[in-house]
Protein backbone atom coordinates (compact mmCIF):
# COMPACT_ATOMS: atom_id res chain seq x y z
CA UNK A 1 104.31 81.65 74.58
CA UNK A 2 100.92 82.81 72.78
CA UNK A 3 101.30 86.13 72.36
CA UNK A 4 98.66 88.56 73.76
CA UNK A 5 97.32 90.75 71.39
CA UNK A 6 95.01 93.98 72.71
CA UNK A 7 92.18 94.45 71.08
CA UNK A 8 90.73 98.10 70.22
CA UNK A 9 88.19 99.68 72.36
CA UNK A 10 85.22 100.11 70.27
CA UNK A 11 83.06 103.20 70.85
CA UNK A 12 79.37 103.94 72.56
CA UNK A 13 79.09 100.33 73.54
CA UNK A 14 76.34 99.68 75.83
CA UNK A 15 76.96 98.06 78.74
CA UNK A 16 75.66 94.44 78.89
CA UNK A 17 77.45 92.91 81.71
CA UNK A 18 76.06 94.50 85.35
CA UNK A 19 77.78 91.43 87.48
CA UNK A 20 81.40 93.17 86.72
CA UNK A 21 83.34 95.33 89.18
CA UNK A 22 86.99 96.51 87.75
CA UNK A 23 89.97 96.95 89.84
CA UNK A 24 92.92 99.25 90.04
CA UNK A 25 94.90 96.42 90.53
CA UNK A 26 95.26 92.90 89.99
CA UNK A 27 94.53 93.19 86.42
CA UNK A 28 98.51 92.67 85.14
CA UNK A 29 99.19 89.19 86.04
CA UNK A 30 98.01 86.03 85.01
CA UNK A 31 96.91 82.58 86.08
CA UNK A 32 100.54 81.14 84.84
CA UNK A 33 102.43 84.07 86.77
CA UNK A 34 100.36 82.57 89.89
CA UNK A 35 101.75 79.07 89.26
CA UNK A 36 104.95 80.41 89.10
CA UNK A 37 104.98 82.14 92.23
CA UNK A 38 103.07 79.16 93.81
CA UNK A 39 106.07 76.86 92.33
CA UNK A 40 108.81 79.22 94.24
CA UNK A 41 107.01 78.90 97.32
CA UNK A 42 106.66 74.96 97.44
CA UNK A 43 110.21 75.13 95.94
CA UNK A 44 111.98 78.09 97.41
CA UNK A 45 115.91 76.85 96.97
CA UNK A 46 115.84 79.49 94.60
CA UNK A 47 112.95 82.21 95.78
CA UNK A 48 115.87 84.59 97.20
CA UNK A 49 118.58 84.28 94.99
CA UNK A 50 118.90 83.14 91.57
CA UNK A 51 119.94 83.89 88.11
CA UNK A 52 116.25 85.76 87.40
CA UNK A 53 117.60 88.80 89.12
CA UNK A 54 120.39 89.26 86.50
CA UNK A 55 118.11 87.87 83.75
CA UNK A 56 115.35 90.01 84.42
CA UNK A 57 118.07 93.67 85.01
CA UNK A 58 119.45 92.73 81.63
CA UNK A 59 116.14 92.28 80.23
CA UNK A 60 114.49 95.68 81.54
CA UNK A 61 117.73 97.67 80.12
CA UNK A 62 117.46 96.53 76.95
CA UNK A 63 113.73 97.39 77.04
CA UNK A 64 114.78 100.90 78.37
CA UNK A 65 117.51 101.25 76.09
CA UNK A 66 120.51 101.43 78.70
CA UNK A 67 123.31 99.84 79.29
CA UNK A 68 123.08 98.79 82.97
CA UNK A 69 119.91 98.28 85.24
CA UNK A 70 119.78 97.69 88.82
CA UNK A 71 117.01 96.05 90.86
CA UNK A 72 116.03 97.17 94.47
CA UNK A 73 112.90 96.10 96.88
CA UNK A 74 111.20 99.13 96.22
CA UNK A 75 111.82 102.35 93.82
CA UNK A 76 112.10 104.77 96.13
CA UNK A 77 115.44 102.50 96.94
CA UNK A 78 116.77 102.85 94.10
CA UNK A 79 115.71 105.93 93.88
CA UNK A 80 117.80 106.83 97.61
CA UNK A 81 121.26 104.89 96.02
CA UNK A 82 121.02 106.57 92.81
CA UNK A 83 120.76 110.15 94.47
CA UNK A 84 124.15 109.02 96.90
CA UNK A 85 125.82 107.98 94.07
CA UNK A 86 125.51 111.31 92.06
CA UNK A 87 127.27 112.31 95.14
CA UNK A 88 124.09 114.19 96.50
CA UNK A 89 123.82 114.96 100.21
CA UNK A 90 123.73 117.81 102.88
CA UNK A 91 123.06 121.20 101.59
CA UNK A 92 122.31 120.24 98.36
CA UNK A 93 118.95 120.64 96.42
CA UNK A 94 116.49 118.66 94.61
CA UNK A 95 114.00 119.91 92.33
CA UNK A 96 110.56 117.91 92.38
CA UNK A 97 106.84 118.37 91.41
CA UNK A 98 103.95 118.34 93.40
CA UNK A 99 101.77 116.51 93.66
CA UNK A 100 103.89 113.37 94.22
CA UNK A 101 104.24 110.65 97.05
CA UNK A 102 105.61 111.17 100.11
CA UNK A 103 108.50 108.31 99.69
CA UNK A 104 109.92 110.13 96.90
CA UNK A 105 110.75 113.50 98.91
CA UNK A 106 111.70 110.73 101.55
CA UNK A 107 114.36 109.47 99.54
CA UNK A 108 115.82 113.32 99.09
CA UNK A 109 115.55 113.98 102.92
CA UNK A 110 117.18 110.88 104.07
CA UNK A 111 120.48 111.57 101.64
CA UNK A 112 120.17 115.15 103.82
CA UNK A 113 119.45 117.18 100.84
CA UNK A 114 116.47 119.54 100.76
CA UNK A 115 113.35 119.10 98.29
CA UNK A 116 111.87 121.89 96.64
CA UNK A 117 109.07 121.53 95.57
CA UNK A 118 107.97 122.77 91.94
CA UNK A 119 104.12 123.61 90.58
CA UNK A 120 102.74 121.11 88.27
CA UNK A 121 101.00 121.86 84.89
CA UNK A 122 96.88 121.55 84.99
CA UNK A 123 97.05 120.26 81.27
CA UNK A 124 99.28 117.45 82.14
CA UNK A 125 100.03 117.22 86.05
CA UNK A 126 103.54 117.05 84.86
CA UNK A 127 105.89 119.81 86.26
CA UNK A 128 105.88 123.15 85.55
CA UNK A 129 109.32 123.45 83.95
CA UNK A 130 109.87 127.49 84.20
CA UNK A 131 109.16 127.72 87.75
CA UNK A 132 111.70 124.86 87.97
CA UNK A 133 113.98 127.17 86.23
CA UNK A 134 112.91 130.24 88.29
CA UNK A 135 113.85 127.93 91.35
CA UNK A 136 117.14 126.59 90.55
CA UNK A 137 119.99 128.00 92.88
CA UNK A 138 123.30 127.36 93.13
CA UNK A 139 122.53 124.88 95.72
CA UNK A 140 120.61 122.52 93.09
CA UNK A 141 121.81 119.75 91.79
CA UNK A 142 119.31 117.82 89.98
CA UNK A 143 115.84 117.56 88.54
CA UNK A 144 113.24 114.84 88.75
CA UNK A 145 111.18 114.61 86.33
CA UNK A 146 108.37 112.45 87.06
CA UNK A 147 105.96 111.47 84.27
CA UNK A 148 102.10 111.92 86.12
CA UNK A 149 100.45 109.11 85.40
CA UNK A 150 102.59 107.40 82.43
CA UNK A 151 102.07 110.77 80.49
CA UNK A 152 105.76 112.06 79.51
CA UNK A 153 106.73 115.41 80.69
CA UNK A 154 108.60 117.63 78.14
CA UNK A 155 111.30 116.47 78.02
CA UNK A 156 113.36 118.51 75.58
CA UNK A 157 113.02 121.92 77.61
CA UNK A 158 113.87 119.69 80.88
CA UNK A 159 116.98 119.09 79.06
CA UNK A 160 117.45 122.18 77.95
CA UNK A 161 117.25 123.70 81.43
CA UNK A 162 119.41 120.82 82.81
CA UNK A 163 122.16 121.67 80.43
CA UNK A 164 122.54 124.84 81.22
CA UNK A 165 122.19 124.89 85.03
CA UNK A 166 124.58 121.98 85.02
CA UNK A 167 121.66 119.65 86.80
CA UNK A 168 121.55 115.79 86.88
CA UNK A 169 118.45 114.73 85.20
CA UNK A 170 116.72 112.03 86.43
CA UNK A 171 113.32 110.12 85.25
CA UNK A 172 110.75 109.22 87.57
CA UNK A 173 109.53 106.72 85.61
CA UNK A 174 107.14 104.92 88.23
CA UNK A 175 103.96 105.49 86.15
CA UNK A 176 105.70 105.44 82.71
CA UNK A 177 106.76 101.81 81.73
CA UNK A 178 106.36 101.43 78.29
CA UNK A 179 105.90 105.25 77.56
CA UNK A 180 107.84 107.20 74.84
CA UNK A 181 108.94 110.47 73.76
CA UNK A 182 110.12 111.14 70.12
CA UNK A 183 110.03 107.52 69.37
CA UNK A 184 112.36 107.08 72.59
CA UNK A 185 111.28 105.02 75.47
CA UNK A 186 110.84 107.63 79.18
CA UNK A 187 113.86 106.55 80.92
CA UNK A 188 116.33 106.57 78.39
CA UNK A 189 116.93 110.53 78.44
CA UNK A 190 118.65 111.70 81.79
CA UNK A 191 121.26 110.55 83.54
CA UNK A 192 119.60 107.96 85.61
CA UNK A 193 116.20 107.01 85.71
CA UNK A 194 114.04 105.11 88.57
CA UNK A 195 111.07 102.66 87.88
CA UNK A 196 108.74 101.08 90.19
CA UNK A 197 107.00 97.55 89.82
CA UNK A 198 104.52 97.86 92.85
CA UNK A 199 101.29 96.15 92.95
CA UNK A 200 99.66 99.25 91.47
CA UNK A 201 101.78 99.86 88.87
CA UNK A 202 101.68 98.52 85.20
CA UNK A 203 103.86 95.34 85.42
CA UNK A 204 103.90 93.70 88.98
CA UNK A 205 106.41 91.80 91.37
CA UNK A 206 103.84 93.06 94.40
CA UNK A 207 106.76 95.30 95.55
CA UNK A 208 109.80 96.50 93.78
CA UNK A 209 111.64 98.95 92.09
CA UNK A 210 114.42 99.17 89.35
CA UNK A 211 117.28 101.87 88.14
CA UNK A 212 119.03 102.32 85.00
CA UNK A 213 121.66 104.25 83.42
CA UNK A 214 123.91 104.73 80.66
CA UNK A 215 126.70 106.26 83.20
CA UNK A 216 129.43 103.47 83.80
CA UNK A 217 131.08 105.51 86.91
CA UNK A 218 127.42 106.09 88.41
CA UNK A 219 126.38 102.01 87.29
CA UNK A 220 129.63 101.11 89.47
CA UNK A 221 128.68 103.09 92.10
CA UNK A 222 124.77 101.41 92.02
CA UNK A 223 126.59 98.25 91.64
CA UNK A 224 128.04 98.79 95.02
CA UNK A 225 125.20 100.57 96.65
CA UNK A 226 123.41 97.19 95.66
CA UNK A 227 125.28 94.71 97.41
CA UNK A 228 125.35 96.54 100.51
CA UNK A 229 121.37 96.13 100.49
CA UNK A 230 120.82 92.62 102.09
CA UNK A 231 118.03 90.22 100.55
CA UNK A 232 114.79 90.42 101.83
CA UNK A 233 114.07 87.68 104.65
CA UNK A 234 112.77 84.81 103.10
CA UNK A 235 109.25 85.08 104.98
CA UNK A 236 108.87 88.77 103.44
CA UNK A 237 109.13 87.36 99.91
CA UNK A 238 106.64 84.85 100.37
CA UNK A 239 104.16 87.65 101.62
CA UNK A 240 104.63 89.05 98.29
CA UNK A 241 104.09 85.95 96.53
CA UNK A 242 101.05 85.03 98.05
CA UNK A 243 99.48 88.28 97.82
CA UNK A 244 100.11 88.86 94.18
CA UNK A 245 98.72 85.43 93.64
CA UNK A 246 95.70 86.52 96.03
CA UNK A 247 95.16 89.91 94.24
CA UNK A 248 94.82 87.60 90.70
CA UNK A 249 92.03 86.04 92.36
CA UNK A 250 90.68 88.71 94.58
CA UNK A 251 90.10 91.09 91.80
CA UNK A 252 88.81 88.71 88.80
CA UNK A 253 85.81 91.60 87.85
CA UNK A 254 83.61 88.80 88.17
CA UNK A 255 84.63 87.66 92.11
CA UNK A 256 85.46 91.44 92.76
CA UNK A 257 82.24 92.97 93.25
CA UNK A 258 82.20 89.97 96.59
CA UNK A 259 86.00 90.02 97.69
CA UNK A 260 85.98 93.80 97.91
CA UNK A 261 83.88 94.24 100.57
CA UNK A 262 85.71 91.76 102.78
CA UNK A 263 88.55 93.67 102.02
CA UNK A 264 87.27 96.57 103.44
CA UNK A 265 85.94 94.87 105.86
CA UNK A 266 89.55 93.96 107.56
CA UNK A 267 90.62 97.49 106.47
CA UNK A 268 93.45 98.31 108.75
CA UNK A 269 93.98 95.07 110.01
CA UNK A 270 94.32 93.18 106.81
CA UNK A 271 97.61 90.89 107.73
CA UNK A 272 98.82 91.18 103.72
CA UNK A 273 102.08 93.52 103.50
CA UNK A 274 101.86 97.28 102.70
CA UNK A 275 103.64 99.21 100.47
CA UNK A 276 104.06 102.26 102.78
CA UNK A 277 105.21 101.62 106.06
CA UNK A 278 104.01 103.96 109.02
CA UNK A 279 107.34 105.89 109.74
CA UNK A 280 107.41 106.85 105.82
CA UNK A 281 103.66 108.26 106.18
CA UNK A 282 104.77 110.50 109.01
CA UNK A 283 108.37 111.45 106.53
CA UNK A 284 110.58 109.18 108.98
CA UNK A 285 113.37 106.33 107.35
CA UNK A 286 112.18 102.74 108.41
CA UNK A 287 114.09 100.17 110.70
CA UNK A 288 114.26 98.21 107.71
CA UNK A 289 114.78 100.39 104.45
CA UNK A 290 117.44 99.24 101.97
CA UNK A 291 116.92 96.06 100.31
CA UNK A 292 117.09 93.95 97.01
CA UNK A 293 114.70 92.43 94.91
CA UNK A 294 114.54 88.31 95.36
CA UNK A 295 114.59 86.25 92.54
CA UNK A 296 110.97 84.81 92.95
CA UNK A 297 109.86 88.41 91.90
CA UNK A 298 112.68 88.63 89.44
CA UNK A 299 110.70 86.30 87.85
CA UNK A 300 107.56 87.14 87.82
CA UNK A 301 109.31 90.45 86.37
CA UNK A 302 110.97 88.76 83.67
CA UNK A 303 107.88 87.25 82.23
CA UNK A 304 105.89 90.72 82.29
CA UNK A 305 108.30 92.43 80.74
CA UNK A 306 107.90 90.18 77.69
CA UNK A 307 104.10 91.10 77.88
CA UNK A 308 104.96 94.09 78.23
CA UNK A 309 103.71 95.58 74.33
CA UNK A 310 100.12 93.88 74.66
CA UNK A 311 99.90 95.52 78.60
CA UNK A 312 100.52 99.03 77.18
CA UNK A 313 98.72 98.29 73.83
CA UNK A 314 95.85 97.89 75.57
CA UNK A 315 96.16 100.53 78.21
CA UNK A 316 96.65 103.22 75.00
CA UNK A 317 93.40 101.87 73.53
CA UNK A 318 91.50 102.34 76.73
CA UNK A 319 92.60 105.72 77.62
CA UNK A 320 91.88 106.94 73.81
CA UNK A 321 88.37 105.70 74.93
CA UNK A 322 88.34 107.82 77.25
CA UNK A 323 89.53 110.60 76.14
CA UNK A 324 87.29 110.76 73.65
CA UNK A 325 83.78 110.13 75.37
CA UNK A 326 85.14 112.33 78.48
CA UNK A 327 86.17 115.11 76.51
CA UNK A 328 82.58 114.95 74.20
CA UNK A 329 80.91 115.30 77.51
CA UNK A 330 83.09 118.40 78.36
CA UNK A 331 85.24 117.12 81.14
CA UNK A 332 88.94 118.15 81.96
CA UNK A 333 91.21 115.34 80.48
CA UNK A 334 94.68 115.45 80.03
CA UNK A 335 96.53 116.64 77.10
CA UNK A 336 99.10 114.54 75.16
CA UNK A 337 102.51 116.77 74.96
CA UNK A 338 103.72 117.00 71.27
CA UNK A 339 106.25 113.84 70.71
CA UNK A 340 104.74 112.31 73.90
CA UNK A 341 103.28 108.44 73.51
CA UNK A 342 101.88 107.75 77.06
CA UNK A 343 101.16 104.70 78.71
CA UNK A 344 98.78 105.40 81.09
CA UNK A 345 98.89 103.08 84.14
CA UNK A 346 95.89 105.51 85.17
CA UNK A 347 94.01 107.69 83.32
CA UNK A 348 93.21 110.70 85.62
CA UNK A 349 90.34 113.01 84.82
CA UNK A 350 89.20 116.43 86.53
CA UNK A 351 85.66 116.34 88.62
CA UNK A 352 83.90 118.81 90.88
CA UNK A 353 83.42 116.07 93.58
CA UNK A 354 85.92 112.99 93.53
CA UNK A 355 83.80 111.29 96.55
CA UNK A 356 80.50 111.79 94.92
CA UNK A 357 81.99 110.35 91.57
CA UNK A 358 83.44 107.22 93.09
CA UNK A 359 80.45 106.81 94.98
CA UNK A 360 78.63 106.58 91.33
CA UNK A 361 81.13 104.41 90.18
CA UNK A 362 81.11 101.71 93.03
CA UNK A 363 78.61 99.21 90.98
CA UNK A 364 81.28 99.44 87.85
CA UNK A 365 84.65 100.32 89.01
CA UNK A 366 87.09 101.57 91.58
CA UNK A 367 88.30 104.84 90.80
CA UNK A 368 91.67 105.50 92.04
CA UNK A 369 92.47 108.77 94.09
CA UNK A 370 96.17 109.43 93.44
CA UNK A 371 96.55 112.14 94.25
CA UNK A 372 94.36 113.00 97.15
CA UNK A 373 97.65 115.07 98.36
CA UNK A 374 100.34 116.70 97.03
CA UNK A 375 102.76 114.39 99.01
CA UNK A 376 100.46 111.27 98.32
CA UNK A 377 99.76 109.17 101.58
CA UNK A 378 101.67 111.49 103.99
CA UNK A 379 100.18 111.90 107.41
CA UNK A 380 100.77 115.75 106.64
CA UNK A 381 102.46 117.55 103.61
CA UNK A 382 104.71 119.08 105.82
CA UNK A 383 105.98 115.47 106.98
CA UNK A 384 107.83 116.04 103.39
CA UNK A 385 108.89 119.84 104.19
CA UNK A 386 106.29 120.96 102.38
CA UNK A 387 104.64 124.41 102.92
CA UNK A 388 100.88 124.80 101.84
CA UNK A 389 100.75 127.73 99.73
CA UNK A 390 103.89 127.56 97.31
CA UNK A 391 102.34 125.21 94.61
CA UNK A 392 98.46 126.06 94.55
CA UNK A 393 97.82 124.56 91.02
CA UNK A 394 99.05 121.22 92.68
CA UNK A 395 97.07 122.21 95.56
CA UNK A 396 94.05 122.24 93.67
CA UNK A 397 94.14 119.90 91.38
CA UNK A 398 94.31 116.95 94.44
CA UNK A 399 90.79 118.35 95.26
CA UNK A 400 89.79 117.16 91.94
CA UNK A 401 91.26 114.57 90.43
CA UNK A 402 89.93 110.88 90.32
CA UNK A 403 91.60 108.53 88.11
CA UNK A 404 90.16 105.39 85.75
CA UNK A 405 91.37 102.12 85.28
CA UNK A 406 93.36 101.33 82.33
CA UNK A 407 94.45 97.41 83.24
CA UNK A 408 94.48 94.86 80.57
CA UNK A 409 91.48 93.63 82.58
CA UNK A 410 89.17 96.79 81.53
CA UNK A 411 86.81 96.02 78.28
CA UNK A 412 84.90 98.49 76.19
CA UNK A 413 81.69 97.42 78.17
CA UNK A 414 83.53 98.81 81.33
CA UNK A 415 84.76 101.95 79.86
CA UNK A 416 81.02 102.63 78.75
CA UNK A 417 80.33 102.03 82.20
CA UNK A 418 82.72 104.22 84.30
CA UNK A 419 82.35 107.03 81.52
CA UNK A 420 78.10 106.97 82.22
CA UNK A 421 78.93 107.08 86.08
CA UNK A 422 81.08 109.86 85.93
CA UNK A 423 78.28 111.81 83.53
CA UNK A 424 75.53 111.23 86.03
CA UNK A 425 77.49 112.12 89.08
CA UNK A 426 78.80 115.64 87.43
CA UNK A 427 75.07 115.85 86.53
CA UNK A 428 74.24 116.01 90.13
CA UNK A 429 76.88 117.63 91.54
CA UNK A 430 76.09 120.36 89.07
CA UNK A 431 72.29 120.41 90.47
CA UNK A 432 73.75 120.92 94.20
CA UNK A 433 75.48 123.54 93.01
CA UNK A 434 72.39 125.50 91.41
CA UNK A 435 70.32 124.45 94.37
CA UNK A 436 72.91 126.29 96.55
């Protein structure tokens, strides 16, 4: 296979092309991944199970650097068996950040434990690691440690405060794929870590999530949790097929700036599957929660992962881009942690107005709004237990934040593009603010 090579993101170049329009998502697969998944579905002997699924675990824990990896229909799955199988439950206690997604303090609350919520960081949106300490009790049992964004959290003093609590640690690596610290891929340090591969995120199977772990009593215990999870029905899996091959299509920057405003059009009623259900919105366990991964998006996996070095290549170059026109114009932009190498699957940037500054953006890009909340998509924060009040950085930092597209679909002409938007609409938003 030709490899992909990124190519650097050259700066203060004009933009040339005005028919464009970049998504947040669509931009990770290919035309070949579509004929793949168009193959499984006119050939589906093998679109449930197959020998991808081991293939593609195998692959994915060599890439982390651990010995066993385990595959699941969504991360916050495998996120829910990995917490049981650390033997977590009633009356224990999870530390977490804000602001996060509701599924993940789902997947505490369903084992019966209790989330607690910890402030983030305004430098990195990664969590604030001494009022974790300061909120450890003898109730706690483990920290996640979610990298915002693909930017690693510190992981040494997370460690450090692990170790001598005697707390699991455990990666949230759902934005991080690809990302290191001290040379080490995210993923690789705690006992367990959890990875998503939703449509959003930087490789793609539509939905899906993946655990791995060094730990051969807790990989045994996965192992088990696994094959209790049934296989998705064999109509659900071609849903996901045919909307990942749709979304290639759909979101072609070219074909964009047209499909998106059918897609809005259908809004709620848009018959493609969702990645949140409504019980998990409103903090309530689905009918249908615990499942694997099939082997038709094992293998769309499988050959991502092996693009995986150009995917994050690129994303690095793009968010250096920005970082360096945003931060000449004065903005907030995040700040790289010493040993940190991120891999931003967004690039999230601080503005006085996020709905005025996507507004400006429309004719260029869509900006992304993680996190509008600090329990992402929940009806309510206190669907997740959460009490306004006890993490106000979090609190106002969702009032702020917009984030920019970093997919191996975004070219220097784009990031020109978005960067100018953003410019004029703080410009104006800064003029409303005299005015008043």
């Amino acid at each position: 296979m030709r490899q992909i090579v990124a190519e650097p993101i050259a700066d203060h170049v004009p933009p040339k092309d005005s028919t464009r329009r970049v998504a947040l998502i669509g931009g990770t697969t290919t035309f070949e991944d579509c004929m793949v998944a168009l193959r499984r579905l006119l050939y589906p002997r093998q679109l449930i199970q197959g020998p991808d699924i081991a293939e593609y675990e195998c692959a994915f824990a060599r890439l982390i650097g651990a010995r066993y990896a385990y595959s699941f229909c969504h991360g916050r799955v495998g996120l829910y068996g990995l917490l049981r199988g650390l033997g977590i439950g009633p009356g224990d206690e999870v530390l977490l950040q804000v602001p996060t997604h509701i599924v993940v303090s789902n997947a505490i609350r369903f084992t019966g434990a209790r989330p607690v919520y910890v402030d983030c960081r305004l430098d990195t949106y990664n969590m604030d690691l001494e009022q974790a300490r300061q909120r450890t009790t003898p109730r706690t049992k483990a920290l996640l440690l979610q990298h915002t964004f693909g930017l690693p959290a510190d992981i040494d003093l997370a460690l450090d405060l692990t170790r001598r609590n005697g707390l699991d640690l455990i990666e949230d690596c759902v934005h991080a794929l690809g990302a290191t610290y001290d040379g080490r891929p995210v993923g690789s340090f705690g006992r367990a870590a959890f990875f998503s591969t939703e449509e959003t995120k930087t490789i793609s199977t539509t939905m899906g999530g993946i655990v791995t772990t060094d730990d051969p009593a807790l990989a045994t215990r996965l192992q088990e949790f696994q094959r209790t999870c049934p296989p998705p029905p064999i109509l659900q899996t071609a849903s996901y097929l045919l909307k990942l091959m749709l979304y290639h299509g759909m979101t072609e920057p070219h074909a964009y700036r047209f499909c998106r405003p059918i897609y809005e059009f259908f809004g709620k009623h848009n018959p493609l599957p969702r990645p949140t259900t409504p019980e998990e919105v409103l903090g309530k366990r689905p009918a249908v929660y615990e499942q694997r991964l099939s082997n038709g998006q094992a293998a769309l996996g499988l050959r991502q992962l092996r693009r995986l070095e150009a995917n994050v290549a690129h994303r690095r170059s793009v968010a250096t881009a920005y970082h360096k026109r945003l931060s000449e114009m004065g903005f907030r932009v995040p700040r790289c942690p010493a040993k940190a190498d991120p891999a931003f699957v967004r690039y999230p940037v601080w503005v006085e107005n996020p709905a005025s500054t996507e507004r400006a953006a429309i004719r260029f890009a869509t900006l992304g709004m993680w996190f509008s909340s600090v329990l992402e998509e929940a009806h309510s924060p206190d669907c997740g237990a959460y009490e306004m009040g006890a993490c106000p950085r979090a609190e106002e930092a969702v009032r702020h934040l917009v984030n920019l597209p970093t997919n191996p679909r975004v070219t220097a002409q784009d990031v020109e593009a978005i960067v100018s938007a953003l410019v004029r609409a703080q410009a104006m938003d800064g003029g409303r603010r005299t005015l008043l």
